[in-house]
Protein backbone atom coordinates (compact mmCIF):
# COMPACT_ATOMS: atom_id res chain seq x y z
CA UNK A 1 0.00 0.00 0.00
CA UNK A 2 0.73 3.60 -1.09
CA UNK A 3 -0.16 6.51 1.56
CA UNK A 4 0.51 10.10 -0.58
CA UNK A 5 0.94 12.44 1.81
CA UNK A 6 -0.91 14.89 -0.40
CA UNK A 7 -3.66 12.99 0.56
CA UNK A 8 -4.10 13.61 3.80
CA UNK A 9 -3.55 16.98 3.45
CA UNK A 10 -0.04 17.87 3.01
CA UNK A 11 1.02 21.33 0.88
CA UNK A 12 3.84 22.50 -0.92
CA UNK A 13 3.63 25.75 0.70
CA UNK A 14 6.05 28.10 2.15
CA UNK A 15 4.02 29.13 4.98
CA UNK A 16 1.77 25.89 5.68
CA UNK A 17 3.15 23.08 7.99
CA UNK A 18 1.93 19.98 6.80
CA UNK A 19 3.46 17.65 10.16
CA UNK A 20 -0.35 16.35 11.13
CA UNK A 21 -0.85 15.19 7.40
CA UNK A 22 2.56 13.35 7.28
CA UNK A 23 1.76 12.09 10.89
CA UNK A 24 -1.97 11.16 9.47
CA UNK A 25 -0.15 9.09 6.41
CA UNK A 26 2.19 7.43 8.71
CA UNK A 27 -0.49 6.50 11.42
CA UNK A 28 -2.87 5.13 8.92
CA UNK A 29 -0.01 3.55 7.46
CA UNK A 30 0.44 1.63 10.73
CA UNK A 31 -2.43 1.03 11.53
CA UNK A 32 -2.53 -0.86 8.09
CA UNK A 33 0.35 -2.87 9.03
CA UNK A 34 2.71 -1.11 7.37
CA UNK A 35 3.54 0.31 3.55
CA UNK A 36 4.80 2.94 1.28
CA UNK A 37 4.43 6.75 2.81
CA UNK A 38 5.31 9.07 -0.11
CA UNK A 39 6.20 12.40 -0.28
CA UNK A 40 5.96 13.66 -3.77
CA UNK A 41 7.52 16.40 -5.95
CA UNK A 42 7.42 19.41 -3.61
CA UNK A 43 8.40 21.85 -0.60
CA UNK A 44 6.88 20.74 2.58
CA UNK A 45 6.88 22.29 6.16
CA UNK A 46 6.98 20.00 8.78
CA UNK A 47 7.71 19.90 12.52
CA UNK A 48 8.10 16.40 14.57
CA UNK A 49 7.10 13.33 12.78
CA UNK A 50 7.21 9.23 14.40
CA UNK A 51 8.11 6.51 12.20
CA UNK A 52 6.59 2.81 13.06
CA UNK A 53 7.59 -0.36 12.17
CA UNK A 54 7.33 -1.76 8.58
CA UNK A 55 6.84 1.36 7.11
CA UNK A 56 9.04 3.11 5.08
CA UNK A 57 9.45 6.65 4.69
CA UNK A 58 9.55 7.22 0.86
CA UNK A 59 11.25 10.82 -0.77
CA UNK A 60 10.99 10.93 -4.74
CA UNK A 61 12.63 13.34 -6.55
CA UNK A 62 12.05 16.80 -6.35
CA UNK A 63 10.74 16.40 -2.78
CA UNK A 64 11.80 18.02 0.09
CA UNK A 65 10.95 18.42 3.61
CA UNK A 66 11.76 21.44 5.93
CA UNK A 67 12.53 21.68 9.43
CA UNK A 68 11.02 24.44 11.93
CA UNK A 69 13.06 27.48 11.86
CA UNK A 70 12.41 27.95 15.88
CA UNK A 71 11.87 25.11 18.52
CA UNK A 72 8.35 25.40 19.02
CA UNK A 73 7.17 22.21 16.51
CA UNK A 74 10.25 20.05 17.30
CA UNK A 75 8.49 16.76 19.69
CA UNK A 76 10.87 16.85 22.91
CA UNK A 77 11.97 13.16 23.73
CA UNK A 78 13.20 12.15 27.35
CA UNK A 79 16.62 11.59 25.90
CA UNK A 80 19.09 13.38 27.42
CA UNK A 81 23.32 13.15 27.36
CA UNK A 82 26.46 15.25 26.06
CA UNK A 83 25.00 18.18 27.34
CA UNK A 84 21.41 18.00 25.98
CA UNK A 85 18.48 18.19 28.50
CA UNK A 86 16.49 16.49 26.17
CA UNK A 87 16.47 15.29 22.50
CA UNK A 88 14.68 17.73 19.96
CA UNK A 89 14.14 15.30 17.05
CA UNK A 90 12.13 16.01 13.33
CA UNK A 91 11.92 12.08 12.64
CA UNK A 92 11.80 9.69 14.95
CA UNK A 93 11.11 5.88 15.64
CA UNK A 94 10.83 3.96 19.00
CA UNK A 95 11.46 0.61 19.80
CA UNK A 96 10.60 -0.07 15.73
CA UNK A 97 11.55 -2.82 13.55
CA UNK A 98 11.45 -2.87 9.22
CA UNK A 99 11.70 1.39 9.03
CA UNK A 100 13.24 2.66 6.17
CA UNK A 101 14.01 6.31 4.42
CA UNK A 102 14.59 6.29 1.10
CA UNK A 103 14.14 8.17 -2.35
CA UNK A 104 16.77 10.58 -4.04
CA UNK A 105 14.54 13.74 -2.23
CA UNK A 106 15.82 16.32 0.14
CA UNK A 107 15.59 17.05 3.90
CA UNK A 108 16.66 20.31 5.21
CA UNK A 109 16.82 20.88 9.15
CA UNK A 110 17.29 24.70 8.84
CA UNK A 111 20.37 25.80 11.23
CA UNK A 112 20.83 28.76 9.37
CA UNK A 113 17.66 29.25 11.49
CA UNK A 114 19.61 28.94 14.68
CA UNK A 115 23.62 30.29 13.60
CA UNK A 116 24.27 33.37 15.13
CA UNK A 117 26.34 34.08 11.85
CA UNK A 118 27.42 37.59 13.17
CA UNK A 119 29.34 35.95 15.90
CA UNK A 120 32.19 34.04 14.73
CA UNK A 121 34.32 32.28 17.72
CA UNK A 122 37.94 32.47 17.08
CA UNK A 123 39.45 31.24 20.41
CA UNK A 124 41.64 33.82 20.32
CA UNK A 125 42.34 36.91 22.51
CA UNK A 126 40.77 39.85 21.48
CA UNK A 127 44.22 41.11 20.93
CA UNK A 128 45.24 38.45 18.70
CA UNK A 129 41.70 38.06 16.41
CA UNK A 130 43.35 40.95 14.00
CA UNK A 131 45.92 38.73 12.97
CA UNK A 132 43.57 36.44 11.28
CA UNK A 133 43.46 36.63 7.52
CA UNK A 134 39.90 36.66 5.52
CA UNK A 135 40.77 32.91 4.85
CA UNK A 136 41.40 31.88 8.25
CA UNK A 137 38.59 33.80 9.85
CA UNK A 138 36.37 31.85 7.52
CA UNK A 139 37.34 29.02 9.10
CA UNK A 140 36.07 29.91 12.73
CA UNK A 141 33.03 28.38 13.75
CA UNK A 142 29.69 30.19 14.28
CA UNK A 143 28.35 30.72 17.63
CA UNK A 144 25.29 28.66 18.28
CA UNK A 145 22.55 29.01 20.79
CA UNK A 146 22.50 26.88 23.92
CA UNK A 147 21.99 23.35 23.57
CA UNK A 148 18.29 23.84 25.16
CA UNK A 149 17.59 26.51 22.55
CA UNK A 150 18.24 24.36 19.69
CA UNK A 151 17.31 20.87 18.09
CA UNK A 152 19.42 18.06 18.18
CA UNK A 153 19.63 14.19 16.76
CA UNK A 154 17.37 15.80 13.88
CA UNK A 155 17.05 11.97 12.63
CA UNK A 156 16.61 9.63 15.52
CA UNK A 157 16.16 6.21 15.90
CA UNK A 158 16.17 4.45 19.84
CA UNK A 159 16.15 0.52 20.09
CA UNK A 160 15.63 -0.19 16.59
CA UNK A 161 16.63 -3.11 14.24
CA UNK A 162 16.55 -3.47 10.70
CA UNK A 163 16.96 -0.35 9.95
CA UNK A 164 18.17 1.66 6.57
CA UNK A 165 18.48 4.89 4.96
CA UNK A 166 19.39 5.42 1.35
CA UNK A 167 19.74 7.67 -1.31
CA UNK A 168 18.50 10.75 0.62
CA UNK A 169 20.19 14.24 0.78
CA UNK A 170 20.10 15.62 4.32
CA UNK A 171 21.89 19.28 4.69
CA UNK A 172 22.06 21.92 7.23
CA UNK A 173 21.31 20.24 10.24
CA UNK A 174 22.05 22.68 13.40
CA UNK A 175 23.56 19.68 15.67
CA UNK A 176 23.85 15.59 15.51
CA UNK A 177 21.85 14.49 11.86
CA UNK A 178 21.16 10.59 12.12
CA UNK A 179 21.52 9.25 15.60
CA UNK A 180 21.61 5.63 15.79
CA UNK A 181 20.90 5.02 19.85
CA UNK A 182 21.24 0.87 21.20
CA UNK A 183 20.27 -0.46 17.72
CA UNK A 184 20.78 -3.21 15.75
CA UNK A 185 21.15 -4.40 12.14
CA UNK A 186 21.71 -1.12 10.36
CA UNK A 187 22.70 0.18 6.64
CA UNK A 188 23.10 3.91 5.31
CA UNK A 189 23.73 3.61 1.29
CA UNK A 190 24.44 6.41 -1.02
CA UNK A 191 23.44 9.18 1.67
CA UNK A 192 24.77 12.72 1.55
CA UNK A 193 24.57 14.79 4.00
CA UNK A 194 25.76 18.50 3.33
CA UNK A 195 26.21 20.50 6.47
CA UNK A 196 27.67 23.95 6.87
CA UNK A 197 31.39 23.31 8.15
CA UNK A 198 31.13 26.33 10.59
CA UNK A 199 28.07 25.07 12.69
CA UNK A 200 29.44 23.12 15.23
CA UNK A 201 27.91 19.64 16.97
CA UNK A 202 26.80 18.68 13.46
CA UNK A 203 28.22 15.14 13.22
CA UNK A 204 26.59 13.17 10.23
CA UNK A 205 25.58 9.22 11.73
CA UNK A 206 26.52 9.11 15.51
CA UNK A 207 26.43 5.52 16.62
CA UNK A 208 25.70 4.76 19.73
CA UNK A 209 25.76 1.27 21.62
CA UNK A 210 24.56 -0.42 18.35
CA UNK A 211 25.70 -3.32 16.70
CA UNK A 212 25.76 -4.88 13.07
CA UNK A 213 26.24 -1.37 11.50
CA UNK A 214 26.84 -1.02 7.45
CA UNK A 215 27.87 2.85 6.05
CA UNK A 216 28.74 2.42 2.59
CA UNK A 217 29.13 4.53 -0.08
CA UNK A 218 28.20 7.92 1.21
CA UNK A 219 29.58 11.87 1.12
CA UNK A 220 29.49 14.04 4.05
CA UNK A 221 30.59 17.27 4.78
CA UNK A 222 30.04 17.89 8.56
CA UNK A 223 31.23 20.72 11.14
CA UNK A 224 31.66 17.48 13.59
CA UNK A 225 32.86 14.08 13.39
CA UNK A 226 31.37 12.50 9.74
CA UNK A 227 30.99 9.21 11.98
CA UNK A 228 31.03 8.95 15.37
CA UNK A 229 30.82 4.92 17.54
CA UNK A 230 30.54 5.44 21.09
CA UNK A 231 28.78 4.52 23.91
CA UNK A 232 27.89 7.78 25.09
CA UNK A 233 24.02 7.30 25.59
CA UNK A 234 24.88 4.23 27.92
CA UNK A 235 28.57 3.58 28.43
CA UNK A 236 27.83 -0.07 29.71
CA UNK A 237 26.53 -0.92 25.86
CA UNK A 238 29.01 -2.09 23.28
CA UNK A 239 29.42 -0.52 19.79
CA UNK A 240 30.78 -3.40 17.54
CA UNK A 241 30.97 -5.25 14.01
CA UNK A 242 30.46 -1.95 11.96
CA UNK A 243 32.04 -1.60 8.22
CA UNK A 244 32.48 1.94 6.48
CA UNK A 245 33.71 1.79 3.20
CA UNK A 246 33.44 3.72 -0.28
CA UNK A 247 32.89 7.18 1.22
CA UNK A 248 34.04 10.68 1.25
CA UNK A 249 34.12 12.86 4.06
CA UNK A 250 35.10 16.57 4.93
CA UNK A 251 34.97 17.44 8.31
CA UNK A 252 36.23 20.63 10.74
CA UNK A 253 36.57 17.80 13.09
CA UNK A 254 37.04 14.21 12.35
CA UNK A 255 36.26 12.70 9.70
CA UNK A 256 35.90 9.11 11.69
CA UNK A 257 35.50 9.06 15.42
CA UNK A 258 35.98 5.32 17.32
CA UNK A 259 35.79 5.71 20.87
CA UNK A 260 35.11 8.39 23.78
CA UNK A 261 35.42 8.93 27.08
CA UNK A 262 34.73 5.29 28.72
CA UNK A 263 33.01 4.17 25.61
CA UNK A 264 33.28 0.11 24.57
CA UNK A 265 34.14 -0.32 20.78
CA UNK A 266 35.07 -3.44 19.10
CA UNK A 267 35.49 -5.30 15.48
CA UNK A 268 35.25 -2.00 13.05
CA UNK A 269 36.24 -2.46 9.32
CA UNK A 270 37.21 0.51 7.68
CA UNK A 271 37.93 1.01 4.14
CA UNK A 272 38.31 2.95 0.63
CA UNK A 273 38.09 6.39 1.70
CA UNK A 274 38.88 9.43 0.50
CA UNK A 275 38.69 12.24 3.55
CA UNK A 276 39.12 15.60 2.53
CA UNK A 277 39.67 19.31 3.33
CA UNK A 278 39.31 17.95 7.19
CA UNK A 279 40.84 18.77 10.35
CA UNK A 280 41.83 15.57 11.41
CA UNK A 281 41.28 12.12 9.76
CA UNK A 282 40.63 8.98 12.22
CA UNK A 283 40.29 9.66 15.45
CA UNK A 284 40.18 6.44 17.82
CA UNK A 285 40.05 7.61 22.02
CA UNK A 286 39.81 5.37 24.77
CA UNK A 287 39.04 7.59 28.31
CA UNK A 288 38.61 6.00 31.64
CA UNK A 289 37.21 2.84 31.69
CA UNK A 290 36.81 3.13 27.93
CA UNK A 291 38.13 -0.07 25.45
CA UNK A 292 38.96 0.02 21.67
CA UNK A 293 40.13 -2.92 20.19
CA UNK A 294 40.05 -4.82 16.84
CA UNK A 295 39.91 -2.09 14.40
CA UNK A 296 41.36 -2.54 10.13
CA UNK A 297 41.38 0.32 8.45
CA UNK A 298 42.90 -0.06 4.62
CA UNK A 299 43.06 2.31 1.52
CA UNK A 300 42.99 6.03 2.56
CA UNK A 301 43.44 9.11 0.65
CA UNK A 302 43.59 11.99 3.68
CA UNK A 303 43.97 15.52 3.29
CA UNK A 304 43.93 17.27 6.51
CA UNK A 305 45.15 20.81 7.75
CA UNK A 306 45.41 22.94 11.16
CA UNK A 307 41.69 24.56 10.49
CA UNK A 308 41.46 28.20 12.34
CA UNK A 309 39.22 28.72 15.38
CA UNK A 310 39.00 26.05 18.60
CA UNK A 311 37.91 22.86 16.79
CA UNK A 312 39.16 19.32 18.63
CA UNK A 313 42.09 18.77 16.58
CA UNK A 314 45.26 19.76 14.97
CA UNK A 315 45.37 18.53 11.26
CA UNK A 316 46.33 15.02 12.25
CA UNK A 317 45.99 11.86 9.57
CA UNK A 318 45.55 9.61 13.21
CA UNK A 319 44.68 9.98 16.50
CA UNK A 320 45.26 7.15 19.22
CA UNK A 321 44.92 8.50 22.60
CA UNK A 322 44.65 6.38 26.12
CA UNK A 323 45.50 8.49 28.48
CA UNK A 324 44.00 7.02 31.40
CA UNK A 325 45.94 4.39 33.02
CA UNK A 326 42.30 1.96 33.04
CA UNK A 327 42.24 2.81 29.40
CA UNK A 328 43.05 0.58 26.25
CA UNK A 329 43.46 0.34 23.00
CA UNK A 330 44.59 -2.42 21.03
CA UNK A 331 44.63 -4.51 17.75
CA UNK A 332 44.86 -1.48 15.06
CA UNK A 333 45.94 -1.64 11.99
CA UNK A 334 46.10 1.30 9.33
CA UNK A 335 47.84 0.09 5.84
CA UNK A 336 47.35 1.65 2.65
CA UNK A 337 47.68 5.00 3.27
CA UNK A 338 48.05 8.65 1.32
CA UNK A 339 48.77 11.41 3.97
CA UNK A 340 49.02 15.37 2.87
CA UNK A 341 48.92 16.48 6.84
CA UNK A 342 49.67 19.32 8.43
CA UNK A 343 50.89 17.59 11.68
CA UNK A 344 51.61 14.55 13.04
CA UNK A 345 50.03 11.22 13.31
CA UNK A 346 50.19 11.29 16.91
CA UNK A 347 49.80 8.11 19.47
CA UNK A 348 49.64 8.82 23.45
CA UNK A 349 48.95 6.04 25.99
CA UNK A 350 50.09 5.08 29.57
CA UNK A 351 51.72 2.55 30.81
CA UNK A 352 51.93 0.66 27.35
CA UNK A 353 47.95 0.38 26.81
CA UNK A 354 48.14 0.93 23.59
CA UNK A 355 49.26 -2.23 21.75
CA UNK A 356 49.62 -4.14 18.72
CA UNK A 357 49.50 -1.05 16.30
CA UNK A 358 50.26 -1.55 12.47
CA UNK A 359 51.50 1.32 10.36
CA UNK A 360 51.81 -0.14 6.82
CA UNK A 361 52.60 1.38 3.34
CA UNK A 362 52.41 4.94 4.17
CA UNK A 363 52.80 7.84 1.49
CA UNK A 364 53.25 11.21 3.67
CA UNK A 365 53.68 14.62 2.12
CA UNK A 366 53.89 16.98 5.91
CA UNK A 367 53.56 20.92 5.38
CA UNK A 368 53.87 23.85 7.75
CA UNK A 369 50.22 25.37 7.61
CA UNK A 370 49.00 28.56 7.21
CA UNK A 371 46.86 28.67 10.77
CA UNK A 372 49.94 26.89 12.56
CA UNK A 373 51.77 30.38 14.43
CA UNK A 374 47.76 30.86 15.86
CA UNK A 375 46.32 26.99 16.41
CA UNK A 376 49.36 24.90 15.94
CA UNK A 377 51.91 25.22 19.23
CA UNK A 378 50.03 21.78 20.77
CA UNK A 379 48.96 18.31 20.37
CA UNK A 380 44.77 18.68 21.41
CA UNK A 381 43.86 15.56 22.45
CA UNK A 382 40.59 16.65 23.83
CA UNK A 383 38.71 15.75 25.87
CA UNK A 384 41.87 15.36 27.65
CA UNK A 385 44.49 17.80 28.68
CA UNK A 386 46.96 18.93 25.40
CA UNK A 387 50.41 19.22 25.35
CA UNK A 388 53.26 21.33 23.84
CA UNK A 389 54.37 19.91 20.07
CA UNK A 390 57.50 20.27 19.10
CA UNK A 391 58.24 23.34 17.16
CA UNK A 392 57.52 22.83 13.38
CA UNK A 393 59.67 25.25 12.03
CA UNK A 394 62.68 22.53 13.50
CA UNK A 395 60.96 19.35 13.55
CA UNK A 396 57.66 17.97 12.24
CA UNK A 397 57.42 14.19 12.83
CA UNK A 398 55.63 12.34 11.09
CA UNK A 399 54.92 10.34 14.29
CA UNK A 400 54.91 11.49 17.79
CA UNK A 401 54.56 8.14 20.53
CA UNK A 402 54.27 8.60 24.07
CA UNK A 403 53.88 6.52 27.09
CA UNK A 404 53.67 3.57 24.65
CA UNK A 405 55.69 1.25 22.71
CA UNK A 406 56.42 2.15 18.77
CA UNK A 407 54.17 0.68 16.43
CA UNK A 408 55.09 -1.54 13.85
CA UNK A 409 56.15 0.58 10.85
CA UNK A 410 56.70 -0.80 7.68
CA UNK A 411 57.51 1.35 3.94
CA UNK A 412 56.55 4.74 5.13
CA UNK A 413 57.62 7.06 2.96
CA UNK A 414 57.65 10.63 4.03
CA UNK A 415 58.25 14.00 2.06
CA UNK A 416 58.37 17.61 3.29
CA UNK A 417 56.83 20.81 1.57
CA UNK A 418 57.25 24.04 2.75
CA UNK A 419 59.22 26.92 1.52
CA UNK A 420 60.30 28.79 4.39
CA UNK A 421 61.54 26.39 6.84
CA UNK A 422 63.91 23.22 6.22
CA UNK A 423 62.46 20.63 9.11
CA UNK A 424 63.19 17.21 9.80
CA UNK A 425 60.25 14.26 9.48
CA UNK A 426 61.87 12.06 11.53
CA UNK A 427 59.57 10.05 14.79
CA UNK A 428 59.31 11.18 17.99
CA UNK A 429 59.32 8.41 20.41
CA UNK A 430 59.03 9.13 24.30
């Protein structure tokens, strides 16, 4: 069964909100047992809509939906961590099974709503701002409103299984896009999402405690993390056996996230992607209490670079960072790699809990940076406390190791480019 949402009453008008026809389709849809809900050709207004099980959501071309531009019609769900009091969600499903979103149509969650895009946050002194060029200054993030005063987890599914999302376009989103919270059996194909690379929070698929995860052939562009697997809803659940492959991904964060705080993340296959124009490739953290283990990554093209403003990061390839004694991370390997960085791939542990790292067939090209004198004097390994790098106009290694033992390297081949300075590219091992 078909349920046109035109039917019920939806318009492709500016200043109508159709959200209780789309609701209508989908709840007659249910109470069917399920079906086809189609948005057709069009523009449509909508606040909070619920998903159900065996029913999928379908977009066809030329259709798009649009989120509130205030939080008034966003449905406020009892979900609250990372700051949120709550979750402020536009779709939604609950303990479904068999929901789908699919189509080649358009969803736009509207943060240029919510920017504040006359208040750019440099992170500098008031002093210092002047010596930012019109390049680097467009780099800066946006000031946002609080947390409470804007939506977040835009697409949100809780206890799910069998879930997919294809062929969509999602852009602008003000804060978290697709969050993925304790399910199971999941695939995103030939997504793109299309955020604005100043708005922070905006990760693209944030999984949390799930399991059985496929991302595949996808292209984000995200002022957060482009994927994120942690635990942070429920840090006693387990993210594991998730494969990313065939994607592209620009991020003002990272463009792959394993791990936070005392998240538990196992068995992740990563491969075939190209990660551009990002301010720090793969980013795997293990915090107190918090586990990564078991993670191939193979085939990478990165270009990353020191990006102006206080974004986590410093134009790193890779991040592995344990710095917690009760913290671990172990079994990674990262072969087939093409590096143009800005700063070193950096691994910091304690006590040797980092172990069994692989470094295989690197090609690195390192360069000085044009934000560097501002953004570039430290390693940021935030959430935990940075430290001094070594000064890149003398040295730049192309691998800093603390508190650890050195990874096995194998062929890495390393080239400098920058003008001014002549620095080594040596490694860095402490």
């Amino acid at each position: 069964m078909i349920y046109d949402i035109t039917k019920y009453g939806a318009k492709a008008q500016d200043d109508f909100f159709s959200t209780e026809a789309i609701q209508s389709a989908l709840d007659a849809c249910h109470k069917a047992g399920g079906g086809l809900v189609l948005v057709p050709a069009g523009t449509y207004r909508t606040g909070s809509i619920q998903l159900y099980s065996d029913i999928e959501l379908h977009l066809e071309s030329g259709a798009s939906l649009i989120g509130p531009d205030n939080c008034d019609k966003y449905t406020k769900l009892p979900y609250s961590w990372e700051l949120y009091p709550y979750t402020m969600t536009l779709i939604y499903a609950e303990n479904a099974k068999n929901v789908k979103i699919s189509g080649t149509g358009k969803i736009d969650f509207n943060a240029r709503a919510f920017a504040l895009h006359d208040k750019i946050c440099t992170g500098l002194p008031e002093e210092k701002r002047g010596l930012l060029t019109d390049e680097l200054l467009g780099e800066c993030h946006y000031e946002m409103p609080p947390r409470e005063k804007r939506p977040s987890r835009l697409i949100f599914f809780n206890e799910c299984e069998n879930v997919e999302i294809s062929g969509i376009t999602l852009v602008d989103s003000p804060t978290w896009t697709i969050v993925f919270n304790k399910c199971n059996k999941i695939l995103t194909t030939k997504l793109r999402i299309d955020n604005d690379l100043r708005v922070t929070n905006c990760d693209g698929i944030h999984c949390c405690g799930c399991r059985d995860v496929i991302i595949s052939d996808c292209n984000f562009t995200c002022g957060d993390d482009c994927i994120a697997l942690t635990g942070i809803s429920d840090y006693n659940e387990t993210v594991e056996n998730v494969l990313i492959s065939n994607c592209i991904f620009s991020s003002a964060s990272a463009a792959v996230r394993i791990g936070f705080l005392a998240s538990k993340v196992k068995n992740i296959l990563i491969n075939n992607l190209i990660i551009r124009n990002s301010n720090r490739g793969i980013a795997i953290f293990a915090g107190e209490d918090g586990t990564v283990s078991n993670v191939k990554i193979t085939n990478l093209i990165v270009d990353t670079h020191i990006f102006a403003g206080p974004w986590w990061g410093k134009g790193e390839a890779l991040v592995l960072c344990a710095a917690h004694a009760n913290s671990l991370i172990e079994d990674i390997s990262v072969n087939g790699v093409t590096v143009s960085a800005e700063n070193s791939t950096v691994i910091y542990g304690v006590n040797k809990n980092i172990r069994n790292v692989r470094l295989h067939d690197w090609n690195i090209r390192l360069s000085y940076g044009k934000a560097r004198p501002l953004y570039g004097s430290s390693y940021d390994l935030a959430p935990h406390q940075s430290f001094p790098a070594p000064d890149a106009r003398k040295e730049l290694p192309w691998l800093y190791v603390e508190g650890v033992e050195q990874p096995a390297t194998e062929n890495i081949r390393v080239t400098s480019n920058h003008e001014e300075y002549e620095f080594s590219t040596k490694e860095i091992v402490k």
